[in-house]
C-alpha atoms as a PDB file:
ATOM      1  CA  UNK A   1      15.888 -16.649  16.490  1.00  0.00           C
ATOM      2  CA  UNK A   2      18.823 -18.671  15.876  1.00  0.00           C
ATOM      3  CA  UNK A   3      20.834 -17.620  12.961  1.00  0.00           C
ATOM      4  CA  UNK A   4      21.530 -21.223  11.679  1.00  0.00           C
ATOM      5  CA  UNK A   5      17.473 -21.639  11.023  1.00  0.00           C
ATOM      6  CA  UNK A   6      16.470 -20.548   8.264  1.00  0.00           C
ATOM      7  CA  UNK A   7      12.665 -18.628   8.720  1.00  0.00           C
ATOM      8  CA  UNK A   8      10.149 -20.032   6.754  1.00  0.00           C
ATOM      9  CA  UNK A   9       8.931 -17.804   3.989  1.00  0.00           C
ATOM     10  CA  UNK A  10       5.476 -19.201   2.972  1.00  0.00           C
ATOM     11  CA  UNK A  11       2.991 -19.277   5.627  1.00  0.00           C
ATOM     12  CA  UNK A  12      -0.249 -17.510   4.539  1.00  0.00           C
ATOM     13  CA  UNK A  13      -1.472 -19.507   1.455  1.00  0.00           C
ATOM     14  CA  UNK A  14      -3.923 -17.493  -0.281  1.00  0.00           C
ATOM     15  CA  UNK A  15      -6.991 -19.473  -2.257  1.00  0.00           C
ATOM     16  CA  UNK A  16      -7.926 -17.694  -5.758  1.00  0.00           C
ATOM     17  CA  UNK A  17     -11.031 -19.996  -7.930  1.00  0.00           C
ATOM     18  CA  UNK A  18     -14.768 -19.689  -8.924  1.00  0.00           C
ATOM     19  CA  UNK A  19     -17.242 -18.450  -6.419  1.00  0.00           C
ATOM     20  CA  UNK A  20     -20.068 -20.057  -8.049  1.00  0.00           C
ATOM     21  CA  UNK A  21     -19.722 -23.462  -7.559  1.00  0.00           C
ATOM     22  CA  UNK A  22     -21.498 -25.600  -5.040  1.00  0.00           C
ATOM     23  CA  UNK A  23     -20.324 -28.211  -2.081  1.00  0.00           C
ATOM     24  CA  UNK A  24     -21.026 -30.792  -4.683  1.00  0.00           C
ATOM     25  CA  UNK A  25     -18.725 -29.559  -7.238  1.00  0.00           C
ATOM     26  CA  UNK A  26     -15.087 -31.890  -7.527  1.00  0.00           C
ATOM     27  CA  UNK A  27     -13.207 -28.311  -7.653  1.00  0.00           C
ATOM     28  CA  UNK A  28     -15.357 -27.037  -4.294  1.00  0.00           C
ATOM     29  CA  UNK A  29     -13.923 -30.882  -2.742  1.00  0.00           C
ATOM     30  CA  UNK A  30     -10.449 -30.407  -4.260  1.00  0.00           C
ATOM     31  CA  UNK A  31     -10.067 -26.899  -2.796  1.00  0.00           C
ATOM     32  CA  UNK A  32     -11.476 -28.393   0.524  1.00  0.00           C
ATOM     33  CA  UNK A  33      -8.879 -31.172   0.892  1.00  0.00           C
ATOM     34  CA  UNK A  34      -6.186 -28.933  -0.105  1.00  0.00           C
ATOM     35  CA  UNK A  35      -6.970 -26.236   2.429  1.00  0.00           C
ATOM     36  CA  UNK A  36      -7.049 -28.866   4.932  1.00  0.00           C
ATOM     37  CA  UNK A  37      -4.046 -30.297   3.937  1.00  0.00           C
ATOM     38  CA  UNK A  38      -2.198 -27.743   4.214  1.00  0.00           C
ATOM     39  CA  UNK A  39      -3.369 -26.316   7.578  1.00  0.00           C
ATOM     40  CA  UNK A  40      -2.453 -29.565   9.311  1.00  0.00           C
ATOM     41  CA  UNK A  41       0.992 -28.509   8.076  1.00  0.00           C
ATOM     42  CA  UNK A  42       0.456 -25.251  10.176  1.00  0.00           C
ATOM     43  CA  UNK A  43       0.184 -22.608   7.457  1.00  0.00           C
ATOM     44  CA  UNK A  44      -2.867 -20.091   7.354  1.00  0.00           C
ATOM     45  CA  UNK A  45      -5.279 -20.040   4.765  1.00  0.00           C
ATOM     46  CA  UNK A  46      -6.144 -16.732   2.888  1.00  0.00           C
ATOM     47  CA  UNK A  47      -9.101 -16.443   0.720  1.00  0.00           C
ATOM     48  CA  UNK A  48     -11.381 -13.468  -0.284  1.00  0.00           C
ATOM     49  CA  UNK A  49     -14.461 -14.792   1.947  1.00  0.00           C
ATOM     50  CA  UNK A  50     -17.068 -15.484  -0.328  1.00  0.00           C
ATOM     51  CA  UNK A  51     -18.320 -19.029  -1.334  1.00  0.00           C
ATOM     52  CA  UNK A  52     -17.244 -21.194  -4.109  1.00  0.00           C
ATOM     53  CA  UNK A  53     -13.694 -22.331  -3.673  1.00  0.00           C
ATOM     54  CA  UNK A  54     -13.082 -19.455  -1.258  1.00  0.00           C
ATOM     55  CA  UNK A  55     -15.679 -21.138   1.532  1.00  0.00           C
ATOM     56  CA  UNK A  56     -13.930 -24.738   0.558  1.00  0.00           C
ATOM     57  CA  UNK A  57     -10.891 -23.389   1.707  1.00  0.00           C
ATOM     58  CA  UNK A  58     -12.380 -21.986   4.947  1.00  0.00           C
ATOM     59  CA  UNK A  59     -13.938 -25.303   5.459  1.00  0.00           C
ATOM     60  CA  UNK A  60     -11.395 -27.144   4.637  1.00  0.00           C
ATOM     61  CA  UNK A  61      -8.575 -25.172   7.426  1.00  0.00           C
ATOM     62  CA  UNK A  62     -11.289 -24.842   9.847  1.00  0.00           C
ATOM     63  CA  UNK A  63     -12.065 -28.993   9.838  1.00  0.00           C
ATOM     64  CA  UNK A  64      -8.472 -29.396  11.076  1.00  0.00           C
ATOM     65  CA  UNK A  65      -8.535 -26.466  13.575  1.00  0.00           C
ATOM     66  CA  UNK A  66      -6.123 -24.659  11.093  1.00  0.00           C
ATOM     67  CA  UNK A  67      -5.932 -20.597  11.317  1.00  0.00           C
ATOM     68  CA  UNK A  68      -8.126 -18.687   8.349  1.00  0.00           C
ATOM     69  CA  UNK A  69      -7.829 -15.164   6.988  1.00  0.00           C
ATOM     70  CA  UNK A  70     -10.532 -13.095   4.622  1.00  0.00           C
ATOM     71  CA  UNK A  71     -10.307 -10.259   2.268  1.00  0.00           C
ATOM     72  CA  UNK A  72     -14.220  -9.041   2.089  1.00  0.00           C
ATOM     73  CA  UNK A  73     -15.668  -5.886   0.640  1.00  0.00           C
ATOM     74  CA  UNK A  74     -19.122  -5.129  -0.142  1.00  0.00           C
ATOM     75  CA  UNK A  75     -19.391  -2.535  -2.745  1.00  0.00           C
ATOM     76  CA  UNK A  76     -22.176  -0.388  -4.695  1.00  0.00           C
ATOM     77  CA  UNK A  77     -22.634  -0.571  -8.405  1.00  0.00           C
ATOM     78  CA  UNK A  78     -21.430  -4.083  -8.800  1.00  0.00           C
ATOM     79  CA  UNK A  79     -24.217  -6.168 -10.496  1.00  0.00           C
ATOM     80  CA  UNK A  80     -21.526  -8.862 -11.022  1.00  0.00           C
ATOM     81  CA  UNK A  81     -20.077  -9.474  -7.544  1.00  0.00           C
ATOM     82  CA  UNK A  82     -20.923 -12.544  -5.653  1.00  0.00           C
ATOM     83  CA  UNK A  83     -22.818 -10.611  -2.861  1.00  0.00           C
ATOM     84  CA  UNK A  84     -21.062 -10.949   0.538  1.00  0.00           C
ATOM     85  CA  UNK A  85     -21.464 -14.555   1.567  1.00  0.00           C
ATOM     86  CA  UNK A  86     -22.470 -15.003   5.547  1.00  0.00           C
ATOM     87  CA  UNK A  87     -21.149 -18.976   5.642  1.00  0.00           C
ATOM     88  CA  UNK A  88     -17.458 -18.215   5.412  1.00  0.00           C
ATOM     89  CA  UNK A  89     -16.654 -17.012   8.699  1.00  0.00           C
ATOM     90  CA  UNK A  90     -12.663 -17.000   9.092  1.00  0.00           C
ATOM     91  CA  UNK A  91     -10.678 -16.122  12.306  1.00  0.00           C
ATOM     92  CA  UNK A  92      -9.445 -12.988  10.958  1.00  0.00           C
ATOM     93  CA  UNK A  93     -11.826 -10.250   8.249  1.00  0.00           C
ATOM     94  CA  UNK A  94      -9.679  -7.814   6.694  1.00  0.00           C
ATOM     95  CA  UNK A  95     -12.665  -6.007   4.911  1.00  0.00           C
ATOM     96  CA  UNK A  96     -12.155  -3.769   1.871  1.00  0.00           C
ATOM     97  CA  UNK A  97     -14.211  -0.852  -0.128  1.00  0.00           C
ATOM     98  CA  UNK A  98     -13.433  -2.320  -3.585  1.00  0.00           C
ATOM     99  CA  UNK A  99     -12.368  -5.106  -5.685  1.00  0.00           C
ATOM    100  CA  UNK A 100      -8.928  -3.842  -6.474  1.00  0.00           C
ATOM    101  CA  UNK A 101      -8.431  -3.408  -3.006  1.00  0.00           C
ATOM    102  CA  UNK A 102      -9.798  -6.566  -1.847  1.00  0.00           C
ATOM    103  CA  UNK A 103      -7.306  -7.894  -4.963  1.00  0.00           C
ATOM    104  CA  UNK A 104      -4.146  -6.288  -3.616  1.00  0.00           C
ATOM    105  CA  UNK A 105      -4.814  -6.860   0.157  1.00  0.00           C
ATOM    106  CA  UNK A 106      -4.920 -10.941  -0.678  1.00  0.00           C
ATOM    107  CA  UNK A 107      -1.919 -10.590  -2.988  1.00  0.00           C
ATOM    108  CA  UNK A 108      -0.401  -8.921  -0.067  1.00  0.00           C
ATOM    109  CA  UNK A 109      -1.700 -11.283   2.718  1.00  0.00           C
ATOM    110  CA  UNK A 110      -0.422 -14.676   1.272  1.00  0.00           C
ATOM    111  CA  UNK A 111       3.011 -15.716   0.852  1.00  0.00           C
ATOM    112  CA  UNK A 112       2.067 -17.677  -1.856  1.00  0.00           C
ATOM    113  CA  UNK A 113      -1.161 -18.309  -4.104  1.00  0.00           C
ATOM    114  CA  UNK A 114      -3.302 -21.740  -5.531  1.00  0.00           C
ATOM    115  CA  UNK A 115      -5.194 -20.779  -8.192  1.00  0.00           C
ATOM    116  CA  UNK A 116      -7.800 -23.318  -9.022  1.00  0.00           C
ATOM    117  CA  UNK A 117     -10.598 -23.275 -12.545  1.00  0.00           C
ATOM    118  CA  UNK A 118     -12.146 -19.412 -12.306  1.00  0.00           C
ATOM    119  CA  UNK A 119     -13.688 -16.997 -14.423  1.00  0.00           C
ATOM    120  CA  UNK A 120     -12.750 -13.610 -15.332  1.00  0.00           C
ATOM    121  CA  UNK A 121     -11.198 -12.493 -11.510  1.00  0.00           C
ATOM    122  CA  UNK A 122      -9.835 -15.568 -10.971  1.00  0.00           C
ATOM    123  CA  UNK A 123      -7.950 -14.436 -14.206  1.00  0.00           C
ATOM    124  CA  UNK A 124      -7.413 -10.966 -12.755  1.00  0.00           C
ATOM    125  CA  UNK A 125      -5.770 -12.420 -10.016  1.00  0.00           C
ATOM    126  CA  UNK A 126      -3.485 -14.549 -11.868  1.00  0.00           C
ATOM    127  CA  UNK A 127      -2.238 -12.203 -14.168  1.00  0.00           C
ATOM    128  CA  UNK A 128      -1.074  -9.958 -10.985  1.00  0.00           C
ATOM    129  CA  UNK A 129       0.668 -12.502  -9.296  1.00  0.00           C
ATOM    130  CA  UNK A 130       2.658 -13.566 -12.562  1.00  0.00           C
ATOM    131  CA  UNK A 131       3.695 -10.178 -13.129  1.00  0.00           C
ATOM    132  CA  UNK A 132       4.128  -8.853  -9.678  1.00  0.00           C
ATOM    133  CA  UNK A 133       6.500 -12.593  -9.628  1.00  0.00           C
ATOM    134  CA  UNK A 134       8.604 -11.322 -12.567  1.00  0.00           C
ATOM    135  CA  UNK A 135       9.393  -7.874 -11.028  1.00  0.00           C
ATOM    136  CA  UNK A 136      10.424  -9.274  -7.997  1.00  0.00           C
ATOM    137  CA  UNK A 137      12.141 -12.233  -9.524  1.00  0.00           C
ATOM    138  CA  UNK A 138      14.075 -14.326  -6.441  1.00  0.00           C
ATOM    139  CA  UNK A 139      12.244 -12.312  -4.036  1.00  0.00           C
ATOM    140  CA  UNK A 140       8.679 -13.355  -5.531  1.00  0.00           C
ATOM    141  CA  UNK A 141       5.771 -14.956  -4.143  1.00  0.00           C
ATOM    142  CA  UNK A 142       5.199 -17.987  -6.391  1.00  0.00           C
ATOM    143  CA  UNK A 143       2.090 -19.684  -7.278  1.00  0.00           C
ATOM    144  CA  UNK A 144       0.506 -23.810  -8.172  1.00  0.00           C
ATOM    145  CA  UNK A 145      -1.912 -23.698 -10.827  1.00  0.00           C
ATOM    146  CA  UNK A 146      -4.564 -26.767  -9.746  1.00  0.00           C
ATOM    147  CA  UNK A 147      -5.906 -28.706 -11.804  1.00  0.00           C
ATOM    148  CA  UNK A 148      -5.275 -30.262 -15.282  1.00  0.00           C
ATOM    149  CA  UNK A 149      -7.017 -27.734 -17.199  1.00  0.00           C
ATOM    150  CA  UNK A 150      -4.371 -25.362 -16.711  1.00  0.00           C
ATOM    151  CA  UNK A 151      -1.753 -27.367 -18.880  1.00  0.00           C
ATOM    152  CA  UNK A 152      -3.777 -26.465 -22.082  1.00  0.00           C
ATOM    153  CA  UNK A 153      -3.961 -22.950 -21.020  1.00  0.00           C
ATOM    154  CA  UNK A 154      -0.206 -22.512 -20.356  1.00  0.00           C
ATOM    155  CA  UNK A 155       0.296 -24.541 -23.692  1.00  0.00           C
ATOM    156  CA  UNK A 156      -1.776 -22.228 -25.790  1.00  0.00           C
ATOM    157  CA  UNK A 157      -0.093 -19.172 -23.817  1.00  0.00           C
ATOM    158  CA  UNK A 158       3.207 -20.295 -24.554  1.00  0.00           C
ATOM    159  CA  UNK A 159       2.778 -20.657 -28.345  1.00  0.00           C
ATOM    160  CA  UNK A 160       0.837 -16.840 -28.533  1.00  0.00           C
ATOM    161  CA  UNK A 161       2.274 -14.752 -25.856  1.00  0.00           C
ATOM    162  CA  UNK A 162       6.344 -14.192 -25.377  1.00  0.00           C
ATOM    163  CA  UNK A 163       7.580 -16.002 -21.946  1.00  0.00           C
ATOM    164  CA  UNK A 164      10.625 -16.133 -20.672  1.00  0.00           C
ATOM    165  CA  UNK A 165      12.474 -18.736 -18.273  1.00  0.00           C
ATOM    166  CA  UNK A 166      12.131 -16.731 -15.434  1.00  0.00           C
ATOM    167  CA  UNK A 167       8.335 -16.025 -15.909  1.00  0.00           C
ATOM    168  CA  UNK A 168       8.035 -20.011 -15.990  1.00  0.00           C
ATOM    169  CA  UNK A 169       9.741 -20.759 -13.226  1.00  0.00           C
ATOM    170  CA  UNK A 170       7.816 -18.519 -10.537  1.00  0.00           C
ATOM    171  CA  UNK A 171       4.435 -21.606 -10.746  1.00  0.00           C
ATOM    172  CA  UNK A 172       3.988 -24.922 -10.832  1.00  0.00           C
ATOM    173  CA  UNK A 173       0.675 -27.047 -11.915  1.00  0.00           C
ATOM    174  CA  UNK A 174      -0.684 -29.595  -9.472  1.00  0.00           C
ATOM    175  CA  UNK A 175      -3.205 -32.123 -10.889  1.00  0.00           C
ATOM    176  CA  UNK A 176      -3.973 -33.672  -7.549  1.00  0.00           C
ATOM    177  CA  UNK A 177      -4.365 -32.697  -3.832  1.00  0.00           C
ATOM    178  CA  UNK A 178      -1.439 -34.957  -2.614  1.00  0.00           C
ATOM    179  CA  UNK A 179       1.182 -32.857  -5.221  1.00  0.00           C
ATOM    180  CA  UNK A 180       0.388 -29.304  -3.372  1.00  0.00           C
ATOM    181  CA  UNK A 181       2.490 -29.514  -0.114  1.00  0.00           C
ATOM    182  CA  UNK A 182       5.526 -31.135  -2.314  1.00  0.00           C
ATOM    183  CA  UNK A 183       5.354 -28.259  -4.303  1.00  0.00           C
ATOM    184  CA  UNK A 184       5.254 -25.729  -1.486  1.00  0.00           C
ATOM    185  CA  UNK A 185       8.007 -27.327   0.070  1.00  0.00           C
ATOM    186  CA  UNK A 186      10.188 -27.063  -2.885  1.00  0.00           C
ATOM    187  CA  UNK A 187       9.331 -23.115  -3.429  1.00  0.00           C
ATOM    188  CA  UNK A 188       9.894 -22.707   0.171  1.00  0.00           C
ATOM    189  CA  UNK A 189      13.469 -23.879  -0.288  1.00  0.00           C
ATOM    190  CA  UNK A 190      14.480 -22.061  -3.265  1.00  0.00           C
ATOM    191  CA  UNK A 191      13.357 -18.866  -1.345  1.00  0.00           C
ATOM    192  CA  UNK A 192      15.247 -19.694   1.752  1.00  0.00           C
ATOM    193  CA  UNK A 193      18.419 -20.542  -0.787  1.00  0.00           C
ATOM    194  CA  UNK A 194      18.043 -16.839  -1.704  1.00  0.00           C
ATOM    195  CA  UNK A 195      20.298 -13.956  -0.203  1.00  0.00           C
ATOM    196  CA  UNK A 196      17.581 -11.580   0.916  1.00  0.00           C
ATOM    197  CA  UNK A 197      20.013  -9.115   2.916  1.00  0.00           C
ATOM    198  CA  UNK A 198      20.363  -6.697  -0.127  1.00  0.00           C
ATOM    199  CA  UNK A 199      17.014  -6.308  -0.974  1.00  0.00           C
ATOM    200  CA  UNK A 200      14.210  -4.757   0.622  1.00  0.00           C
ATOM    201  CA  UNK A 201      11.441  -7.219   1.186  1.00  0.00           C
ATOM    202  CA  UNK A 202       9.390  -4.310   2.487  1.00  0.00           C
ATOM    203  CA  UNK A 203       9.288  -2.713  -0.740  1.00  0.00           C
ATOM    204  CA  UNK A 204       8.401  -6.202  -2.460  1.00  0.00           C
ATOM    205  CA  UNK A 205       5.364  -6.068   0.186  1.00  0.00           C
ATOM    206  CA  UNK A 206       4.586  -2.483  -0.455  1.00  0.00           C
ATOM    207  CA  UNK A 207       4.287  -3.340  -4.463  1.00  0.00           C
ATOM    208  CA  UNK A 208       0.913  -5.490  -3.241  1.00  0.00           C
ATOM    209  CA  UNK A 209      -0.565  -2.016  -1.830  1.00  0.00           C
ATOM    210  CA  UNK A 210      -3.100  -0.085  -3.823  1.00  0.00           C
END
């Protein structure tokens, strides 16, 4: 590789969002045209390959001939899980015994996360990726919130919960489809603006490994 190029650091873009949500559903479309977006643009799309906004992302890469990844597992004693869904069928299956591994092995797998309007392990996921972002601070894996209903939530965390600058700084909210690969672009450079020679990105990977 030449020296003078700088390698790109975000190219698995993991989906995160609400698995119960139909085709019909604007956050189902939004996740959709995203995914597709985005895989024209050559990156891979991670999701954990069930339905919801984890099939519109499948959908939406696959439409544009784009390269898909899943995290599946399938567990006992689990009233409250999805059920494995047989419509999103992704290039790669990386399958997984339970959710914390099927959490860890997506957090691992993408470079960088969109979390779109979830329930309680879309909110799982989010809080690991903002914390696992603030350990590794400059050597992170950042994150978009989409949609506009995550400027009230950041709102109300700010005034009960103690941020700093640094935890702020590792996400971004996008309110439309056509904001997302701007955004990417922009983390993409701050990473590459980092010196990564004196630290161990292995370790940073390692830290996404149950």
């Amino acid at each position: 590789m030449n020296p003078n190029i700088a390698r790109p650091f975000v190219k698995n873009i993991a989906f995160f969002g609400d698995a119960n949500i139909p085709k019909s559903d604007p956050v189902y479309k939004d996740a959709y045209e995203v995914a597709r977006l985005l895989a024209e643009k050559g990156y891979t799309i991670v999701n954990g390959g069930g339905p919801g906004v984890m099939d519109a992302s499948t959908q939406g890469a696959q439409s544009v001939n784009g390269e898909t990844i899943s995290v599946t597992f399938d567990p006992q004693d689990a009233p409250g899980y999805e059920g494995r869904y047989l419509g999103n069928v992704t290039d790669e299956e990386i399958v997984t015994t339970n959710y914390i591994d099927r959490m860890f092995k997506l957090l691992e797998h993408g470079d960088m996360f969109i979390i779109f309007r979830g329930g309680a392990g879309t909110i799982s996921e989010l809080g690991t990726a903002w914390v696992l972002a603030k350990l590794y601070y400059g050597h992170h894996k950042p994150f978009i919130l989409y949609g506009k209903q995550w400027i009230n939530i950041v709102d109300v965390l700010l005034k009960n919960m103690n941020l700093d600058k640094e935890e702020l700084s590792v996400f971004e909210i996008c309110r439309s489809k056509n904001e997302v690969l701007p955004v990417v672009e922009k983390f993409e450079k701050k990473l590459q603006e980092v010196d990564h020679s004196k630290h161990c990105t292995v370790c940073v990977d390692k830290a996404f490994q149950k």
